[in-house]
N, C-alpha and C. Protein backbone atom coordinates (compact mmCIF):
# COMPACT_ATOMS: atom_id res chain seq x y z
N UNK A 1 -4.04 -27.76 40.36
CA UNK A 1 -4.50 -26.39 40.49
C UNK A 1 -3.33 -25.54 40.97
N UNK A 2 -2.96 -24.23 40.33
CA UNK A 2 -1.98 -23.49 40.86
C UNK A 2 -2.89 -22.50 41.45
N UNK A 3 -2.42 -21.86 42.40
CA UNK A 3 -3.12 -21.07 42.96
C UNK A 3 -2.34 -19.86 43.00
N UNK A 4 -2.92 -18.48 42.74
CA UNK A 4 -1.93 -17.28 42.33
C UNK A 4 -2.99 -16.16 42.71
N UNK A 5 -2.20 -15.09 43.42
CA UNK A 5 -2.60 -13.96 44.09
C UNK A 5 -3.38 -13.29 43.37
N UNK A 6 -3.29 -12.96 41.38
CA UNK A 6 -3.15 -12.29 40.43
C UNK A 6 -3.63 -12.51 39.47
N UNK A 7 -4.71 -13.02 38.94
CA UNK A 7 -4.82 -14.14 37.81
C UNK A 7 -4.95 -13.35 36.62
N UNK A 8 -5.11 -11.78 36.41
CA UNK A 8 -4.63 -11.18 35.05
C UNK A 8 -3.06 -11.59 35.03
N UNK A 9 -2.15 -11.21 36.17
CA UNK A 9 -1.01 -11.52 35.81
C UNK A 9 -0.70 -12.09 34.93
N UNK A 10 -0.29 -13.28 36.11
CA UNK A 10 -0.79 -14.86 35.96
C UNK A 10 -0.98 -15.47 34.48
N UNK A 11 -2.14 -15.07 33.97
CA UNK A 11 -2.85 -15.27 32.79
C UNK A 11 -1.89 -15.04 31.74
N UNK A 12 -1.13 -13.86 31.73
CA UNK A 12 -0.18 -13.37 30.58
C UNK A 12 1.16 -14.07 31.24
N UNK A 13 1.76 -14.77 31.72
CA UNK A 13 2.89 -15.13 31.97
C UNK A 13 2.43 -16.70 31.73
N UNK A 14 1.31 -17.40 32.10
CA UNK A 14 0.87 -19.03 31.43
C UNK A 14 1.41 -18.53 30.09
N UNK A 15 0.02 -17.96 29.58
CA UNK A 15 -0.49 -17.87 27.86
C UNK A 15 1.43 -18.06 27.46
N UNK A 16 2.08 -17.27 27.47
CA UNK A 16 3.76 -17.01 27.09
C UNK A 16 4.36 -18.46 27.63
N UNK A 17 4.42 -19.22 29.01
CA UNK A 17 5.46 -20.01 29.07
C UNK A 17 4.97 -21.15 28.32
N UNK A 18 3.67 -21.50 28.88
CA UNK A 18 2.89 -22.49 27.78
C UNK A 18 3.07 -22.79 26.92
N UNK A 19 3.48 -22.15 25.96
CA UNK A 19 3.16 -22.13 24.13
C UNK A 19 4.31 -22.79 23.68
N UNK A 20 5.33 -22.87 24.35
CA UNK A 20 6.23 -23.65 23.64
C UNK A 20 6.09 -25.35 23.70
N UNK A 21 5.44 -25.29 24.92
CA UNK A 21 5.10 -26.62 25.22
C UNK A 21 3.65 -27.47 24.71
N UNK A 22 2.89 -26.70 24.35
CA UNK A 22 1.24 -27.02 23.29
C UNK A 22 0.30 -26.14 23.86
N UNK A 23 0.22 -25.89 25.01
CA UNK A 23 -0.64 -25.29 26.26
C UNK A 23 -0.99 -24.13 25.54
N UNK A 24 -2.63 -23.70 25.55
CA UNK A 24 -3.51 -22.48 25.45
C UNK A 24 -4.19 -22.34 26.22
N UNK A 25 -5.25 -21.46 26.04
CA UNK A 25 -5.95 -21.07 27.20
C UNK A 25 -7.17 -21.58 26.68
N UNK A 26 -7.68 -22.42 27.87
CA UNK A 26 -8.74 -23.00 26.82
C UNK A 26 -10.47 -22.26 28.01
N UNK A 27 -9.94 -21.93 28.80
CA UNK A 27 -11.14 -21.22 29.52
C UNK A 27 -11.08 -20.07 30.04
N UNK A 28 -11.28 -18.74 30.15
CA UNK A 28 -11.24 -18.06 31.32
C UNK A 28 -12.27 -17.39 32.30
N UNK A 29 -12.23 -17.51 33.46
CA UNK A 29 -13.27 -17.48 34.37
C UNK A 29 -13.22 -15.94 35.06
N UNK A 30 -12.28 -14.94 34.66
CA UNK A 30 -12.41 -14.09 35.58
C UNK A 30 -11.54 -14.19 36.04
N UNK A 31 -11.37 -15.01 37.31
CA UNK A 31 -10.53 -15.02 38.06
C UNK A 31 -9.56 -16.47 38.13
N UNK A 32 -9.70 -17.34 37.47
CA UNK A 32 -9.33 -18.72 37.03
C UNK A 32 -9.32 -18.92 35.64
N UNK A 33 -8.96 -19.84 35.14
CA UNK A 33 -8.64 -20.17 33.74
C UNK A 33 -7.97 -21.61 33.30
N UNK A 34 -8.03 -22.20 32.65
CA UNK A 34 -7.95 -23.56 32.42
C UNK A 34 -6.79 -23.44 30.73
N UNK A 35 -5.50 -24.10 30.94
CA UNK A 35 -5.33 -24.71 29.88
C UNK A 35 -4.82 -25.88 29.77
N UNK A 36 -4.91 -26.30 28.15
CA UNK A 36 -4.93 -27.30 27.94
C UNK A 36 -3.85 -27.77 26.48
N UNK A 37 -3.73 -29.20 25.66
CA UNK A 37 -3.48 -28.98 24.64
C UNK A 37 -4.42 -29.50 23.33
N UNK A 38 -5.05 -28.17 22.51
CA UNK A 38 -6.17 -28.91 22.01
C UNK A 38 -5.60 -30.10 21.07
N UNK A 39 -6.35 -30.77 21.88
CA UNK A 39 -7.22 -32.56 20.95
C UNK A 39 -6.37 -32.91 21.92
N UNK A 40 -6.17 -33.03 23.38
CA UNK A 40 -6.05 -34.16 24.30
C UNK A 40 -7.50 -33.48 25.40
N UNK A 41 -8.14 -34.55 25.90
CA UNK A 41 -8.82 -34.40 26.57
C UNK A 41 -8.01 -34.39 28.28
N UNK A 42 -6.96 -35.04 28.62
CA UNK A 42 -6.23 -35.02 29.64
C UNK A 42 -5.18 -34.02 30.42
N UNK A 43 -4.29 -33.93 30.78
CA UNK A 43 -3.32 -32.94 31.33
C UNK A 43 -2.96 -31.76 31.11
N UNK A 44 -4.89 -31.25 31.56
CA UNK A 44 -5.46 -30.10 32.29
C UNK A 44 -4.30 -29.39 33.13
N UNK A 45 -4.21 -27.71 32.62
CA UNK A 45 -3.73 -27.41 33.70
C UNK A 45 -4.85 -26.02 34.45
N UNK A 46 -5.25 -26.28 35.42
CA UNK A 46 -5.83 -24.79 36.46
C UNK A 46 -4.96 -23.83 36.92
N UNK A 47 -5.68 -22.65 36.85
CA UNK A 47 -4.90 -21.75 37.41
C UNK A 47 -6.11 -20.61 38.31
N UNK A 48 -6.02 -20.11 39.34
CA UNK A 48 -6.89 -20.07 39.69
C UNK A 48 -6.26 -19.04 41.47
N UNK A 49 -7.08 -17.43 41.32
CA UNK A 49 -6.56 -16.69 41.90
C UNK A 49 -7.03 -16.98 43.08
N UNK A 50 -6.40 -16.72 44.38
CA UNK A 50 -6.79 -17.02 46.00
C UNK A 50 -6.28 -16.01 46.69
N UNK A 51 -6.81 -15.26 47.74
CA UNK A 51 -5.88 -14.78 48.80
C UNK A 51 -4.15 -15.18 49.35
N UNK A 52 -4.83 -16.62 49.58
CA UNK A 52 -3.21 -17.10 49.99
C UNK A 52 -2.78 -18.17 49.00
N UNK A 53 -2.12 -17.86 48.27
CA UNK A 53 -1.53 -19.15 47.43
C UNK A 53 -0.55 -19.98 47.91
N UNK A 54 -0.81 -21.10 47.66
CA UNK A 54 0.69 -21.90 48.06
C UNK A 54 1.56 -22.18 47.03
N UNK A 55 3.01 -22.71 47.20
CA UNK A 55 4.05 -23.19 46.76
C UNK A 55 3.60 -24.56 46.43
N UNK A 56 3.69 -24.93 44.81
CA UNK A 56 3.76 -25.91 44.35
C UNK A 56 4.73 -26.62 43.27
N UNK A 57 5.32 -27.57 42.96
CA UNK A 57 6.08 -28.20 42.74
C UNK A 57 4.83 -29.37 41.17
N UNK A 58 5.18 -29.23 40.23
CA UNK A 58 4.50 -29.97 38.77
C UNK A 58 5.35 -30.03 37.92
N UNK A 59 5.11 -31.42 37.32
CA UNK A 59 5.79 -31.56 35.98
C UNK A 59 4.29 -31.44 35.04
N UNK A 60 5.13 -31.46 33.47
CA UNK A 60 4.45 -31.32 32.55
C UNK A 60 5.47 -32.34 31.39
N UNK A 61 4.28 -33.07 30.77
CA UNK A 61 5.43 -34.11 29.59
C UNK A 61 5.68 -32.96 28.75
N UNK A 62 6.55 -32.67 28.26
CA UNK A 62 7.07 -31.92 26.59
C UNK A 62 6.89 -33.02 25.70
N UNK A 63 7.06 -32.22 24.50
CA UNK A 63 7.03 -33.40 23.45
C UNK A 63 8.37 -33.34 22.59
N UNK A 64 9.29 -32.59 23.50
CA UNK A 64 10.72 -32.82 23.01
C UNK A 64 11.58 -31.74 23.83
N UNK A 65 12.81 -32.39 23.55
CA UNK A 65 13.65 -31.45 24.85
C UNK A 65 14.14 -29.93 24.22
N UNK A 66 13.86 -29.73 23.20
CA UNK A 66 14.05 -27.76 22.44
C UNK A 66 12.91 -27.67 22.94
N UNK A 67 11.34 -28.37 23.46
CA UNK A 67 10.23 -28.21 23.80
C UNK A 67 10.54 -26.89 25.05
N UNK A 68 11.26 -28.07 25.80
CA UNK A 68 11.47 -27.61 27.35
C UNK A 68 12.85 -26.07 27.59
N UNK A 69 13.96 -26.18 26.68
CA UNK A 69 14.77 -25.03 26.45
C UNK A 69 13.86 -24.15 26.18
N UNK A 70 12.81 -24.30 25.01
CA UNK A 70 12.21 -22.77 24.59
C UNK A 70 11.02 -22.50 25.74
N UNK A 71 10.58 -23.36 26.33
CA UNK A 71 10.00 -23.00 27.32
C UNK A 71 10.52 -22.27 28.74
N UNK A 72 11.86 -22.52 28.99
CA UNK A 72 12.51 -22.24 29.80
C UNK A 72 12.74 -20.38 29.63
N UNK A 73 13.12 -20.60 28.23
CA UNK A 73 13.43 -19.20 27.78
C UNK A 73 12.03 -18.46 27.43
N UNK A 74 11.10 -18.85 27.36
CA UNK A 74 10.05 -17.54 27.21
C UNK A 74 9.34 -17.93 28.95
N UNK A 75 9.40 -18.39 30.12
CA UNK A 75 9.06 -18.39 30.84
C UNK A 75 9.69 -16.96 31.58
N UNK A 76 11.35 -17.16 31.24
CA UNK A 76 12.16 -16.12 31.62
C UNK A 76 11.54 -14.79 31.27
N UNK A 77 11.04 -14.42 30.07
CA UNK A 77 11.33 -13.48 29.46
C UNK A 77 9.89 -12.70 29.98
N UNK A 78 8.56 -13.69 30.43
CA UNK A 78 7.51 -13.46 30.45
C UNK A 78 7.64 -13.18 31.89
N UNK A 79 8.92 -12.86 33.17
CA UNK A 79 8.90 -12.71 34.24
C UNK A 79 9.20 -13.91 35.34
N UNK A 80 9.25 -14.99 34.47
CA UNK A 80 9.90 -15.71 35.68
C UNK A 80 11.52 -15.99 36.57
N UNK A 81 11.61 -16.26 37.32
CA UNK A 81 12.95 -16.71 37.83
C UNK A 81 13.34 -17.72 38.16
N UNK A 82 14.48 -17.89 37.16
CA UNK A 82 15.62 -19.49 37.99
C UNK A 82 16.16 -19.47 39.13
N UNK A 83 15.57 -20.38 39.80
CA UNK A 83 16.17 -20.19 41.38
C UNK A 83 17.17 -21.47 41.74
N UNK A 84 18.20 -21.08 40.82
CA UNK A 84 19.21 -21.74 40.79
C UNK A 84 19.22 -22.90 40.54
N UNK A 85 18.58 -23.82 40.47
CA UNK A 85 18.47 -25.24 40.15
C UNK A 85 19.51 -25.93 38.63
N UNK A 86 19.04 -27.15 39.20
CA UNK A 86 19.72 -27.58 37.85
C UNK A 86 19.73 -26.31 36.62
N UNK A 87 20.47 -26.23 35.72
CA UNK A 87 20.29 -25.49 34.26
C UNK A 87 20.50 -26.54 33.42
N UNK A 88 19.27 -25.72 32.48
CA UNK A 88 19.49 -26.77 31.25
C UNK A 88 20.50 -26.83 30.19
């Protein structure tokens, strides 16, 4: 479960980093939302708005490493930040 202040945000910055990797939106609750990749029943991801969110740390399998570059790059583009870490 990620937990996020914002979940319209939120919602439009998943839907974008997701997609390179299989991930859609396979529920939305309002204020939470669930994706997934259709035809696996397993590695669910939640997202799901709170007052206080915490800092969390997840992997996700790709299904190839241009998987994870193009994900990198529309995560960027959809508002996220590299906070210096390894680069790919």
């Amino acid at each position: 479960m990620i937990k996020v202040k914002d979940w319209p945000r939120a919602k439009g910055y998943y839907e974008v980093a997701f997609k390179p990797l299989g991930y859609v939106l396979l529920k939305d609750g309002g204020t939470w939302g669930g994706f997934h990749r259709p035809g696996e029943e397993t590695g669910r991801i939640y997202v799901k708005q709170e007052a206080s969110p915490t800092r969390i740390h997840f992997a996700i399998q790709a299904p190839s490493t241009e998987a994870v570059k193009e994900y990198y790059q529309a995560a960027l583009k959809a508002g996220g930040t590299d906070n210096d870490r390894d680069r790919l």
